[in-house]
Protein backbone atom coordinates (compact mmCIF):
# COMPACT_ATOMS: atom_id res chain seq x y z
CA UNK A 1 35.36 12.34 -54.74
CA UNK A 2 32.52 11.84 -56.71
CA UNK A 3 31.82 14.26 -59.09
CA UNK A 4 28.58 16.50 -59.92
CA UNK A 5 26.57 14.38 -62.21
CA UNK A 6 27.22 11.07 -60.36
CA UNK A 7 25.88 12.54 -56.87
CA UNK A 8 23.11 13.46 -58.78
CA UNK A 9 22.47 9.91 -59.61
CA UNK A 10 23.28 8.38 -56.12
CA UNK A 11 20.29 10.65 -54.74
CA UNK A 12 18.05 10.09 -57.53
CA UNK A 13 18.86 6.52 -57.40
CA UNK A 14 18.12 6.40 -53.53
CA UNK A 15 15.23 8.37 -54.23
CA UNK A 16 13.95 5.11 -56.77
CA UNK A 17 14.62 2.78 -54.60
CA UNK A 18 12.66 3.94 -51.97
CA UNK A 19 9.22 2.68 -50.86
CA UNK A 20 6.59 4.72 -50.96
CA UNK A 21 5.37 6.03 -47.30
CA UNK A 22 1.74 5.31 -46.11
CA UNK A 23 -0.80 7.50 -44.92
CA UNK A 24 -1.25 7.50 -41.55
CA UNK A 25 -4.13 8.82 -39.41
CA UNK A 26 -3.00 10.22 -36.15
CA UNK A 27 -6.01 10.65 -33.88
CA UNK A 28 -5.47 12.98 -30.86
CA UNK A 29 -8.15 14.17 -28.22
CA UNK A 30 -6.76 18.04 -28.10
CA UNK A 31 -6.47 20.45 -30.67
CA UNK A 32 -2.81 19.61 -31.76
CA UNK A 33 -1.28 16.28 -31.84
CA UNK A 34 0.95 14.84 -29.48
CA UNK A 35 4.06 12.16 -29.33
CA UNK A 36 2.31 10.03 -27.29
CA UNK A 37 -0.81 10.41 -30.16
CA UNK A 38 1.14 9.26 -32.67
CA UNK A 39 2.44 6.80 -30.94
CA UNK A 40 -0.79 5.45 -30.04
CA UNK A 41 -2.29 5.63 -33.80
CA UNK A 42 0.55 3.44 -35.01
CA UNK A 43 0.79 0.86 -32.42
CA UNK A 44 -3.39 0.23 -32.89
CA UNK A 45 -2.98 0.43 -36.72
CA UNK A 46 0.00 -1.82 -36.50
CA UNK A 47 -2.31 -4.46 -34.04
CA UNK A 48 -4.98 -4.23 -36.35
CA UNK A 49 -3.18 -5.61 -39.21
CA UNK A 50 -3.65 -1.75 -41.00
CA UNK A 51 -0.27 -1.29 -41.26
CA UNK A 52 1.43 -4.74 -42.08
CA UNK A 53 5.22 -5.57 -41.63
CA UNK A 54 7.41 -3.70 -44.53
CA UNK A 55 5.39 -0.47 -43.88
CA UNK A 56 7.08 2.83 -44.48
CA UNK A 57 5.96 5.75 -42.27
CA UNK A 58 5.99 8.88 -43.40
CA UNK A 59 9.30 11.10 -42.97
CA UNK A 60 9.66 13.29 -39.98
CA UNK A 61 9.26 15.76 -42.15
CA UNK A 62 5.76 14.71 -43.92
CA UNK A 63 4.50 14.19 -40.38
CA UNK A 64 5.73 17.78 -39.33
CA UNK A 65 3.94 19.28 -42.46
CA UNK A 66 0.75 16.90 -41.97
CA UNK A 67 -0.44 17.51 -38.52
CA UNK A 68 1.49 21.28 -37.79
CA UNK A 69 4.27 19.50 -35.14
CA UNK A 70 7.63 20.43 -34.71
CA UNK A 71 10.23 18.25 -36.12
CA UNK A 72 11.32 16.99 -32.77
CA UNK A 73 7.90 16.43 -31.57
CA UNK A 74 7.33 13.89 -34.39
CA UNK A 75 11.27 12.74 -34.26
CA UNK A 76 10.13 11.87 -30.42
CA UNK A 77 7.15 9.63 -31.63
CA UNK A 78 9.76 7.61 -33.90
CA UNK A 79 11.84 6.96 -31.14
CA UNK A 80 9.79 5.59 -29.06
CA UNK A 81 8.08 3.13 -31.33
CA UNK A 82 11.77 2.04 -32.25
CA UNK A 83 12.10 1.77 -28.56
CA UNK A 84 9.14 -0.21 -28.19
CA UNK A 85 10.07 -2.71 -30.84
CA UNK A 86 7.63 -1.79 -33.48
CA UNK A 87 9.53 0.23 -36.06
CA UNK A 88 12.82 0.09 -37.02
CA UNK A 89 14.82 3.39 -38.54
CA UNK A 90 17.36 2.14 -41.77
CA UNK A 91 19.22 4.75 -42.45
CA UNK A 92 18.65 6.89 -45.63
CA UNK A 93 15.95 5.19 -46.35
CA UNK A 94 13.44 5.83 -43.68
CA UNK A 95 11.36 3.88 -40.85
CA UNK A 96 9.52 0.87 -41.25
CA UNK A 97 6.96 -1.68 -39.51
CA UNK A 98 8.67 -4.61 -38.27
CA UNK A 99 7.69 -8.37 -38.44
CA UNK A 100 5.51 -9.22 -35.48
CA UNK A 101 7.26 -11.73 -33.12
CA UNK A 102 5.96 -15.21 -33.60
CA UNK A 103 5.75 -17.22 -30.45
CA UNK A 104 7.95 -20.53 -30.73
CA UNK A 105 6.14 -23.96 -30.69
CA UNK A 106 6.38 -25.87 -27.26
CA UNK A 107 7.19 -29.55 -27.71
CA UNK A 108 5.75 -31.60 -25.31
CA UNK A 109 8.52 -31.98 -22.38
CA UNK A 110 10.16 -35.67 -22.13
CA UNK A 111 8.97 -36.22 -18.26
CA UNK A 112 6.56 -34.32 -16.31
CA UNK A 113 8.10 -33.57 -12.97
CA UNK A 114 5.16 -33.21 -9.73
CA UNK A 115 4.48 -30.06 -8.15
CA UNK A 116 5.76 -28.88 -5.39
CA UNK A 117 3.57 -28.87 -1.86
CA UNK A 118 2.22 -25.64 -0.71
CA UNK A 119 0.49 -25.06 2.29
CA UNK A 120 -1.65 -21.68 1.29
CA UNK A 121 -1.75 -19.20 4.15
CA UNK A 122 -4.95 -18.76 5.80
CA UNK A 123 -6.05 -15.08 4.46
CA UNK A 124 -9.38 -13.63 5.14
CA UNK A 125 -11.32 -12.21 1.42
CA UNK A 126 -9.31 -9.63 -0.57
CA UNK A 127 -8.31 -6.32 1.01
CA UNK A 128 -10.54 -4.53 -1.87
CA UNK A 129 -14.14 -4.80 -3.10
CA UNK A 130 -15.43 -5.06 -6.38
CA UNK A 131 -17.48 -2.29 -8.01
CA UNK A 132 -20.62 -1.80 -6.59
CA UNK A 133 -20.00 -3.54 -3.17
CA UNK A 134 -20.18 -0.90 0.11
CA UNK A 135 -17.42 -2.41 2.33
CA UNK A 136 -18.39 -1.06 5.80
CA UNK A 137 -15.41 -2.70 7.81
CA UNK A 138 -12.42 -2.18 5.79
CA UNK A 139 -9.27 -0.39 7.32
CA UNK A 140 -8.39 1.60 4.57
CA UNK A 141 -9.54 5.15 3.84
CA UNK A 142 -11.26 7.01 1.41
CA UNK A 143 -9.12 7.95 -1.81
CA UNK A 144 -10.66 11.27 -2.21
CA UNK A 145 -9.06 12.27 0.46
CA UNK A 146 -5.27 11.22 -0.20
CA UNK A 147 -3.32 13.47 -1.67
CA UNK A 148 -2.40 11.75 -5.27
CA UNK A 149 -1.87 15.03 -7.26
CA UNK A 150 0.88 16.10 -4.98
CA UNK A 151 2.47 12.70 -4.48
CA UNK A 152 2.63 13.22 -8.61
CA UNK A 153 4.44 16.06 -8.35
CA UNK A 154 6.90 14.43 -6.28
CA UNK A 155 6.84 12.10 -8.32
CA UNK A 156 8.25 14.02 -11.71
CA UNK A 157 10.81 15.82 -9.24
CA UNK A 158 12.18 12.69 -8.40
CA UNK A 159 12.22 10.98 -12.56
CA UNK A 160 14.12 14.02 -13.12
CA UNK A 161 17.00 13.02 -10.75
CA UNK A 162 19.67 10.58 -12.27
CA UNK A 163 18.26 7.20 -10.85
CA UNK A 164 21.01 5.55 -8.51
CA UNK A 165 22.40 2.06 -9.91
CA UNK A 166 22.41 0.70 -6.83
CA UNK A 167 19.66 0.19 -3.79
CA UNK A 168 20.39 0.81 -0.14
CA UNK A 169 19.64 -1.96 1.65
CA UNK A 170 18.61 -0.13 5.18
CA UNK A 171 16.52 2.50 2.65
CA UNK A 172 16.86 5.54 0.96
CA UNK A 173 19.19 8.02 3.18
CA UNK A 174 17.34 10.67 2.49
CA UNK A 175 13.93 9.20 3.29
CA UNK A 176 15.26 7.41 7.02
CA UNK A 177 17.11 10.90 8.13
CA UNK A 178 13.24 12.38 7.78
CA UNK A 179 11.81 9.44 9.17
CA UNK A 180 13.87 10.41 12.42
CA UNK A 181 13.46 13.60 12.13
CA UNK A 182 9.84 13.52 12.48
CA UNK A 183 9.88 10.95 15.88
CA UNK A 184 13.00 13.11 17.47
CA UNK A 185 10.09 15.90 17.05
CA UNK A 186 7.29 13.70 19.00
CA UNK A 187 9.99 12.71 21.23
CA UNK A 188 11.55 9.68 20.73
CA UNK A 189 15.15 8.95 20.83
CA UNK A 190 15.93 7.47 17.40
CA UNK A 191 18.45 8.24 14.72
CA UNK A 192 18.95 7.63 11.04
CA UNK A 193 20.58 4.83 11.65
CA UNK A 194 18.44 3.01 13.59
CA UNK A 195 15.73 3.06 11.29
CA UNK A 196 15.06 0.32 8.42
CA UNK A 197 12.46 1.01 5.64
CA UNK A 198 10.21 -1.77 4.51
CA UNK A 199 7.64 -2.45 2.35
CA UNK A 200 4.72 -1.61 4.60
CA UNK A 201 4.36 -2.27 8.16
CA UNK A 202 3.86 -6.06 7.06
CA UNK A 203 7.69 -6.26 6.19
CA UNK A 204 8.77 -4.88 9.19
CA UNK A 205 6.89 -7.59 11.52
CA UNK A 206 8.01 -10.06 8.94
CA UNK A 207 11.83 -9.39 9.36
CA UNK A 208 11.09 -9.18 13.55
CA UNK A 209 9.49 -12.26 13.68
CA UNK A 210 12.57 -13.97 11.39
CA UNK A 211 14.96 -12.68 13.32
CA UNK A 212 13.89 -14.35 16.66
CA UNK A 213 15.84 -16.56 18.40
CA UNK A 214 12.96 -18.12 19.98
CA UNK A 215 9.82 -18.93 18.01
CA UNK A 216 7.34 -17.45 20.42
CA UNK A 217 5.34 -13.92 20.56
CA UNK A 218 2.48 -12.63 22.62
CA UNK A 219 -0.12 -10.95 20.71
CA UNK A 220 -3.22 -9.03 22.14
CA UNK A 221 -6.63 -10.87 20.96
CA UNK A 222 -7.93 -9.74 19.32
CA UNK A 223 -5.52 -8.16 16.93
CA UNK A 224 -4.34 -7.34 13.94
CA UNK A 225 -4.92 -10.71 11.76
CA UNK A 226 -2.44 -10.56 9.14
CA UNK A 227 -0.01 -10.32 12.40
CA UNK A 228 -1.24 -13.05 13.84
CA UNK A 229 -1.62 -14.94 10.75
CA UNK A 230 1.87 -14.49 9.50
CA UNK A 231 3.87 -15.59 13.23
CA UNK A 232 1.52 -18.42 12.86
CA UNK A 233 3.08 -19.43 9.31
CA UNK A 234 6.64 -18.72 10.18
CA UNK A 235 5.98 -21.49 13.20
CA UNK A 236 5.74 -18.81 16.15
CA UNK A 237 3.74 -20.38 19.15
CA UNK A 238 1.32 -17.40 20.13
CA UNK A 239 0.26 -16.28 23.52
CA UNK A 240 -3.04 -13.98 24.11
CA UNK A 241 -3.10 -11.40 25.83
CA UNK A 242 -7.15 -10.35 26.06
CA UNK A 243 -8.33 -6.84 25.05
CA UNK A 244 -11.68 -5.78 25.82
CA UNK A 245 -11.95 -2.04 23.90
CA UNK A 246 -15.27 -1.47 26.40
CA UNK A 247 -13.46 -2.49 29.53
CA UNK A 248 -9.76 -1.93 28.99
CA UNK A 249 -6.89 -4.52 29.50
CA UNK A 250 -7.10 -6.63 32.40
CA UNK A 251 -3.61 -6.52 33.01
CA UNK A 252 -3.94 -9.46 35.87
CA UNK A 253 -4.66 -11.76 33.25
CA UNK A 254 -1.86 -9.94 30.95
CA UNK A 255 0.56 -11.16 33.81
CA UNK A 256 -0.22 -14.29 33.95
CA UNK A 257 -0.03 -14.88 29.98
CA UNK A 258 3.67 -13.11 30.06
CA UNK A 259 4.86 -15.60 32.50
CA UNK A 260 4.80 -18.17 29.97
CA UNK A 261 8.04 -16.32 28.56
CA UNK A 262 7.35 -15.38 25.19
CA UNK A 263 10.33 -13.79 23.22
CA UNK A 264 8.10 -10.45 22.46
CA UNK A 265 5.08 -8.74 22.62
CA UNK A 266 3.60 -7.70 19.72
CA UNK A 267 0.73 -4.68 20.62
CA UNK A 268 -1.13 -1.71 19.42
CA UNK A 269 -1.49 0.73 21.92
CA UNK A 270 -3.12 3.92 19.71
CA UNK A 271 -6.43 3.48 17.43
CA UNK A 272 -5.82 -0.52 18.20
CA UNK A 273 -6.57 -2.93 14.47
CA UNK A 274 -9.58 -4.19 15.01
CA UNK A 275 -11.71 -2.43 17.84
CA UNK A 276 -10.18 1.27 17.30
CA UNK A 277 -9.21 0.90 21.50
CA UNK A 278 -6.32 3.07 22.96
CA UNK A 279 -4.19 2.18 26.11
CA UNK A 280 -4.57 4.52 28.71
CA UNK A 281 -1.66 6.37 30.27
CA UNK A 282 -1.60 4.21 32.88
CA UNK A 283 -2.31 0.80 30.90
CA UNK A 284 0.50 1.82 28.84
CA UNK A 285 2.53 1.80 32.07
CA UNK A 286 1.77 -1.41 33.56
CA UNK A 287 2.32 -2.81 30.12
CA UNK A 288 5.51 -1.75 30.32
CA UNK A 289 6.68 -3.05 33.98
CA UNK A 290 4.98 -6.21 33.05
CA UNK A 291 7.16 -6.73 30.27
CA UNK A 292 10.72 -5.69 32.24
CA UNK A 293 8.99 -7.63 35.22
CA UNK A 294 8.86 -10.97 33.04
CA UNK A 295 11.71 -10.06 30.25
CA UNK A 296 9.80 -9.93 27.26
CA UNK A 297 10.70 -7.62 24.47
CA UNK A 298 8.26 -5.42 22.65
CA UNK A 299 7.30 -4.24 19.05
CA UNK A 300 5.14 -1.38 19.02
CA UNK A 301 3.00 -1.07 15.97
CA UNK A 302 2.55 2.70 15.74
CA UNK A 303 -0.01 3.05 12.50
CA UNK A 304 -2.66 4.94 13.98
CA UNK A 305 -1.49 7.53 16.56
CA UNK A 306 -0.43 10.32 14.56
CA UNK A 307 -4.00 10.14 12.88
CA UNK A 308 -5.41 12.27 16.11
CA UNK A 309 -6.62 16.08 15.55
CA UNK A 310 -5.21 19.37 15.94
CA UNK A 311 -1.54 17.69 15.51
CA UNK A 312 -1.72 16.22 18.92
CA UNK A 313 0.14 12.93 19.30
CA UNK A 314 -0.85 9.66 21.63
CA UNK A 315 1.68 8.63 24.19
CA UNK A 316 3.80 5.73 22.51
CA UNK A 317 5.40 2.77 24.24
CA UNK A 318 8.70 3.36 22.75
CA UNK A 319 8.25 7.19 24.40
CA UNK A 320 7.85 5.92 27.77
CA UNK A 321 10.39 2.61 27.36
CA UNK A 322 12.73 3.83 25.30
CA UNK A 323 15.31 2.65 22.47
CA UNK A 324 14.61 -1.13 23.73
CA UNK A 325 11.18 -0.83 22.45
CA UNK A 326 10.85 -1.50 18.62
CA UNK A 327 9.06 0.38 16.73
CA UNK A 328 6.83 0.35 13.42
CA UNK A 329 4.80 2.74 11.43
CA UNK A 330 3.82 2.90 8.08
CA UNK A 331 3.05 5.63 5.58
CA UNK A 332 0.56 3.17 3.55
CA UNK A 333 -2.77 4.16 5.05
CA UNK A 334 -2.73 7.74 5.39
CA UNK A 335 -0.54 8.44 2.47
CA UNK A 336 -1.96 5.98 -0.13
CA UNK A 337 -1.68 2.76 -0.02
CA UNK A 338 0.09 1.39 -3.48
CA UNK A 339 3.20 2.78 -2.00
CA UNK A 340 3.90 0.76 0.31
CA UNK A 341 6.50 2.24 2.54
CA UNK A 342 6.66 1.27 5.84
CA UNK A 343 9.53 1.41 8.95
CA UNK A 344 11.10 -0.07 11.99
CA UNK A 345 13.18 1.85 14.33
CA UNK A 346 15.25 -0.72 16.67
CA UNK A 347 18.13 0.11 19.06
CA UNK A 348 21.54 0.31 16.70
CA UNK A 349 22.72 -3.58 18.19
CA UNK A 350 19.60 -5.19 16.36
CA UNK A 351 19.86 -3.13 13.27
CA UNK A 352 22.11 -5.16 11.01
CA UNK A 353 20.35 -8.51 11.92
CA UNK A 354 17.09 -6.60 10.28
CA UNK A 355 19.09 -5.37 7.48
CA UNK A 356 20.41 -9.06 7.28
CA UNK A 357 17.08 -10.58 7.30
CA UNK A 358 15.38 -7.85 5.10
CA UNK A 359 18.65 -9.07 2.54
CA UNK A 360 17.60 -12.71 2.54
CA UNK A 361 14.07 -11.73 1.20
CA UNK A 362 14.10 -9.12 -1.11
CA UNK A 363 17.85 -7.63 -1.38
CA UNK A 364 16.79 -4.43 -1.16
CA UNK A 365 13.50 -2.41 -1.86
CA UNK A 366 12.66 -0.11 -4.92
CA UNK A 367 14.38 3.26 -4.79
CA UNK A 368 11.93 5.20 -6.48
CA UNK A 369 9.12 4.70 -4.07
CA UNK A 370 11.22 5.72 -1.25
CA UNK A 371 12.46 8.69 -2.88
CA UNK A 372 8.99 10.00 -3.75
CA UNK A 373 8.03 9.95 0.10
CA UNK A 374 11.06 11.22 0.81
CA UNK A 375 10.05 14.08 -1.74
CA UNK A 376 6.79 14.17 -0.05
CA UNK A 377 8.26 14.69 3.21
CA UNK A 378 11.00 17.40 2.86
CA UNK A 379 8.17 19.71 1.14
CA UNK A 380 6.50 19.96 3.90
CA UNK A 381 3.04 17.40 2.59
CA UNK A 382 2.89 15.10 4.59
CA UNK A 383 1.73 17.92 7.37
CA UNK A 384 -0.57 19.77 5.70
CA UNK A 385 -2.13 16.57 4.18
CA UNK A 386 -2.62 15.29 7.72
CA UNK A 387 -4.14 18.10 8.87
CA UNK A 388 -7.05 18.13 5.90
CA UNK A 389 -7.23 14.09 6.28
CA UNK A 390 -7.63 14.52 10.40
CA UNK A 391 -10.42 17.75 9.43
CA UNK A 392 -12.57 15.09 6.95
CA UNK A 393 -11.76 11.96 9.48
CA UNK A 394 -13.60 14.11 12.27
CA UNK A 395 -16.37 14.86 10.40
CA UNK A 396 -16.93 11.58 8.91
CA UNK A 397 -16.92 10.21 12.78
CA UNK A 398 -19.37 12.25 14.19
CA UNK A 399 -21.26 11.61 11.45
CA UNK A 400 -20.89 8.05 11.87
CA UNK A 401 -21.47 8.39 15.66
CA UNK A 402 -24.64 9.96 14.95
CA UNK A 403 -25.64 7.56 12.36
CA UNK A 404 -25.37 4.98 14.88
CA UNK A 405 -27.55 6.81 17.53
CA UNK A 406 -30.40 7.27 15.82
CA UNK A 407 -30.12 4.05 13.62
CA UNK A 408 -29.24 0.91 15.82
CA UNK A 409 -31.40 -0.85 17.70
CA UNK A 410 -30.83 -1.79 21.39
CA UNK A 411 -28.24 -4.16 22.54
CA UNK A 412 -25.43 -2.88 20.18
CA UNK A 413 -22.65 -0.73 20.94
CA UNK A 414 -19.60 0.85 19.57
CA UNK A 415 -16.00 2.35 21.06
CA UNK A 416 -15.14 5.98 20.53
CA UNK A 417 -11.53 5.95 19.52
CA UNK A 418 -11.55 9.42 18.92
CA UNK A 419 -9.12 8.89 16.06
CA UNK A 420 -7.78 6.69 13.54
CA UNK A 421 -9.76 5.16 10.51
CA UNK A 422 -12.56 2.62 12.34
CA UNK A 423 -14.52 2.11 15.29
CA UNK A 424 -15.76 -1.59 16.65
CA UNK A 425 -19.28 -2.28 16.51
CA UNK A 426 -20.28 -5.13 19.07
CA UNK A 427 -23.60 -6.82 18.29
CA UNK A 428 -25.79 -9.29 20.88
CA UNK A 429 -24.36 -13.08 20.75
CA UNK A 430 -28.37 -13.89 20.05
CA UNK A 431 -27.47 -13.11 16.28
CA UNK A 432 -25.01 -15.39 14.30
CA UNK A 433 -22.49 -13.38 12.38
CA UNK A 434 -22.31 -15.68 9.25
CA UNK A 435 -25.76 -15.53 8.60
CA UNK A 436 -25.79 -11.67 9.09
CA UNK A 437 -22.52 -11.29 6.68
CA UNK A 438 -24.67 -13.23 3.83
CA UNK A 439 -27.62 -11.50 4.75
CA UNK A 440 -25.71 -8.39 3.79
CA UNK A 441 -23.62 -9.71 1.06
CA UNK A 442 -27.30 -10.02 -0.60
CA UNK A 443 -27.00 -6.02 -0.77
CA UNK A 444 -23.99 -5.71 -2.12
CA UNK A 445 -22.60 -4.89 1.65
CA UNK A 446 -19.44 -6.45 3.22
CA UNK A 447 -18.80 -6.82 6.78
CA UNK A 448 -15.67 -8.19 8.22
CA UNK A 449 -16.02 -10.85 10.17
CA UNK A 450 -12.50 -11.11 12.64
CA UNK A 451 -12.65 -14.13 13.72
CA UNK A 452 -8.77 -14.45 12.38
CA UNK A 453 -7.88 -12.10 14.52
CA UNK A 454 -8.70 -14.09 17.94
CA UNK A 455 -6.87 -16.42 19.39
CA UNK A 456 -8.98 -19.12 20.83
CA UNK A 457 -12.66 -18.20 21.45
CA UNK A 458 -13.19 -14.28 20.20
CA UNK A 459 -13.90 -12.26 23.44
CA UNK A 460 -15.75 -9.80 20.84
CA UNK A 461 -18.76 -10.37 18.71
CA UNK A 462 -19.25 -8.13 16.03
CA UNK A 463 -16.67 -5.96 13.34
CA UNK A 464 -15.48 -2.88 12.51
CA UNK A 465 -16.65 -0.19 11.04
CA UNK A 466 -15.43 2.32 8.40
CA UNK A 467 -15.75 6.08 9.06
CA UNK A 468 -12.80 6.64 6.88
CA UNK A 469 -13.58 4.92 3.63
CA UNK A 470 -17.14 5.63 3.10
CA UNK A 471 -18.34 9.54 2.22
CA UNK A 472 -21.19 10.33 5.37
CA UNK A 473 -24.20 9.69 2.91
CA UNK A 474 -22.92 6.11 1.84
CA UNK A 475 -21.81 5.39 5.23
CA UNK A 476 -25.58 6.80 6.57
CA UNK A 477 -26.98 4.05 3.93
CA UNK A 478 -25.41 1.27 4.65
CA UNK A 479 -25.45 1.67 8.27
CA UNK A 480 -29.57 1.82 7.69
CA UNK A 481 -29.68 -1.59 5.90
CA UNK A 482 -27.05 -2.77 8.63
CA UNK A 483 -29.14 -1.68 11.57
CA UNK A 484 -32.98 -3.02 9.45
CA UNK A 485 -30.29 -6.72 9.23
CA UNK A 486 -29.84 -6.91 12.86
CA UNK A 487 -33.64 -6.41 13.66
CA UNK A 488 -34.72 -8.72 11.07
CA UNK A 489 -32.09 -11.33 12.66
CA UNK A 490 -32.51 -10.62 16.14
């Protein structure tokens, strides 16, 4: 043991040896400083070259007396900047900067080999708008009204959990047992089990369409166009099947197009992407016999029909066809859309080809996303948010109804879809689209032109419009420099 005298002299001679700690200015925006502050101080000081490598902060202590923290306030700061790389803690003798990384020098490589050929799919502009552009015809809806403070909430529940070290291929228990839950209560015959969660509705067409033995689908025209463009790119030969929102489906012409024999349908009977059109009970029907007459399989994409008022619910094809029918929704649009969760519900036979095919592209998806809707759901949200989002969606409508009364001039016309996030806005054939979209563009206002979304010559000539994304005095505006376009064209 060492005696008195000599642990004297250890600590005084640890005490020499020490370097002196530098001041350090922690800047904080409330009254009393933070972990995250101090954090932030000494990662800008550090990038500015104010505190160079060899740097000793001050002790925990110093930095407790300094800015009136508690010890493990400021002990918290420390270990997240040795977390982060920057600091390192030796002990008894403090924490100090560390040497910044250096990148290594690349040496030229000995043979350049050629790049491989892409084909680049054939996308329309992105889905979002810069700053300062009005988009009147996107699909999406207004983020004031999603509910982001209470998908937070969720969110911290869910951090708190221990995070599973594996992922569920199929999706998060939890999150498919109140998927069912919800379409056993608008009356459709699914279980857990038959449901796979995707990445957005897009996944879930993407692992149908892979999974088909034969490469060819019927699609309504127009439709959805990153449906259509996606069978095209995985090779699908596409059949149309013509939808005219102001006159319905001419199901004669339907027949005849199923006869060719295409391995599915691919439709969207409620609040239809583009024109906002919704099958009538009886079209829904005849779709239906048409399909058993001629032995084509369909996948029902669901997206829109829950977004009706008063909690009422559209008759679905997988309601009146049952468990044969696939089906897809997707909580992207009406939740918010950087989640990304989407579903298909297929009879329990076809199930572990999807989960197969779902494998071979992305393992398995992220847990914590799912868990957070699943969060979401079992509180009870997802209800109450609808019924505020369906409350805004039907004002915003008749405003935009209105708007479109008094504003356009004769010659156009517009479906009422009653529901859902857009309506189609059909324009005479006497005015060229392109040269309206860039007579737009010119203030700051983007139209969508569909023409992706036909196959063969568009039946349609005009775009959507956005109810949902634009507040009623924006939408009022741009529909007033929209409707002043079309006269100065026409």
């Amino acid at each position: 043991m060492l005696s008195l005298r000599a642990a004297e002299q250890q600590r005084y001679d640890v005490f020499m040896s020490r370097a002196p700690y530098v001041g350090l200015s922690v800047t904080s925006g409330s009254r009393r400083a933070t972990a995250a502050d101090i954090v932030a101080s000494v990662q800008r000081e550090i990038s500015s070259g104010a505190l160079p490598a060899g740097s000793r902060l001050p002790p925990v202590r110093a930095l407790e007396k300094q800015l009136g923290l508690s010890k493990n306030t400021a002990q918290a700061a420390y270990d997240e900047l040795v977390a982060r790389g920057l600091v390192e803690a030796r002990e008894r003798e403090g924490v100090f900067v560390m040497a910044a990384k250096t990148a290594r020098s690349i040496e030229a490589p000995i043979t350049t080999p050629p790049l491989p050929d892409f084909v680049a799919p054939a996308l329309s502009r992105p889905d979002f708008t810069p700053r300062g552009v009005t988009n009147l015809s996107t699909v999406f809806i207004d983020p004031e009204l999603l509910p982001t403070e209470r998908l937070s909430e969720c969110a911290r529940s869910v951090l708190r959990e221990k995070m599973p070290a594996q992922y569920d291929v199929q999706g998060y228990q939890p999150l498919r047992e109140a998927i069912a839950k919800r379409l056993v209560a608008r009356g459709l015959d699914v279980e857990a089990d038959h449901i796979v969660v995707t990445t957005g509705s897009q996944q879930s067409l993407d692992i149908v369409a892979r999974s088909l033995s034969r490469k060819k689908i019927a699609i309504e025209s127009p439709v959805y166009a990153y449906a259509k463009l996606l069978f095209e790119n995985l090779g699908h030969d596409l059949v149309g099947l013509p939808l005219d929102p102001f006159a319905g489906l001419d199901l004669d012409a339907w027949d005849r197009a199923l006869a060719s024999k295409p391995a599915l349908a691919y439709l969207i009977p409620s609040f239809h992407n583009p024109t906002g059109y919704s099958y009538s009970s009886a079209e829904l029907r005849g779709v239906l016999e048409l399909c058993a007459k001629h032995g084509v399989a369909i996948l029902e994409d669901d997206w829109g029909s829950d977004m009706l008022s008063d909690g009422e619910y559209r008759p679905m094809l997988r309601m009146l066809g049952g468990r044969n029918v696939l089906y897809v929704n997707s909580f992207t649009k009406k939740l918010l859309p950087s989640l990304r969760i989407g579903f298909v519900a297929a009879p329990p036979e076809l199930v572990p080809t999807l989960v197969a095919t779902k494998r071979l592209s992305t393992l398995g998806n992220a847990w914590l996303t799912e868990a957070v809707v699943a969060e979401f759901l079992d509180r009870g949200y997802y209800d109450t948010h609808l019924q505020h989002l369906q409350r805004s969606l039907d004002q915003r409508y008749a405003a935009c109804l209105a708007a479109l009364d008094e504003l356009m001039p004769d010659g156009v016309k517009w479906t009422t879809p009653g529901g859902g996030p857009t309506l189609w806005l059909e324009i005479p054939r006497t005015i060229d689209l392109a040269a309206l979209e860039a007579h737009l563009a010119r203030r700051n206002i983007v139209v969508s032109n569909k023409s992706a979304a036909f196959l063969g010559e568009p039946n349609l000539h005009g775009f959507r419009i956005a109810y949902a994304w634009l507040a009623e005095h924006e939408m009022r505006a741009a529909l007033t420099i929209l409707a002043d376009a079309l006269r100065t064209l026409g």
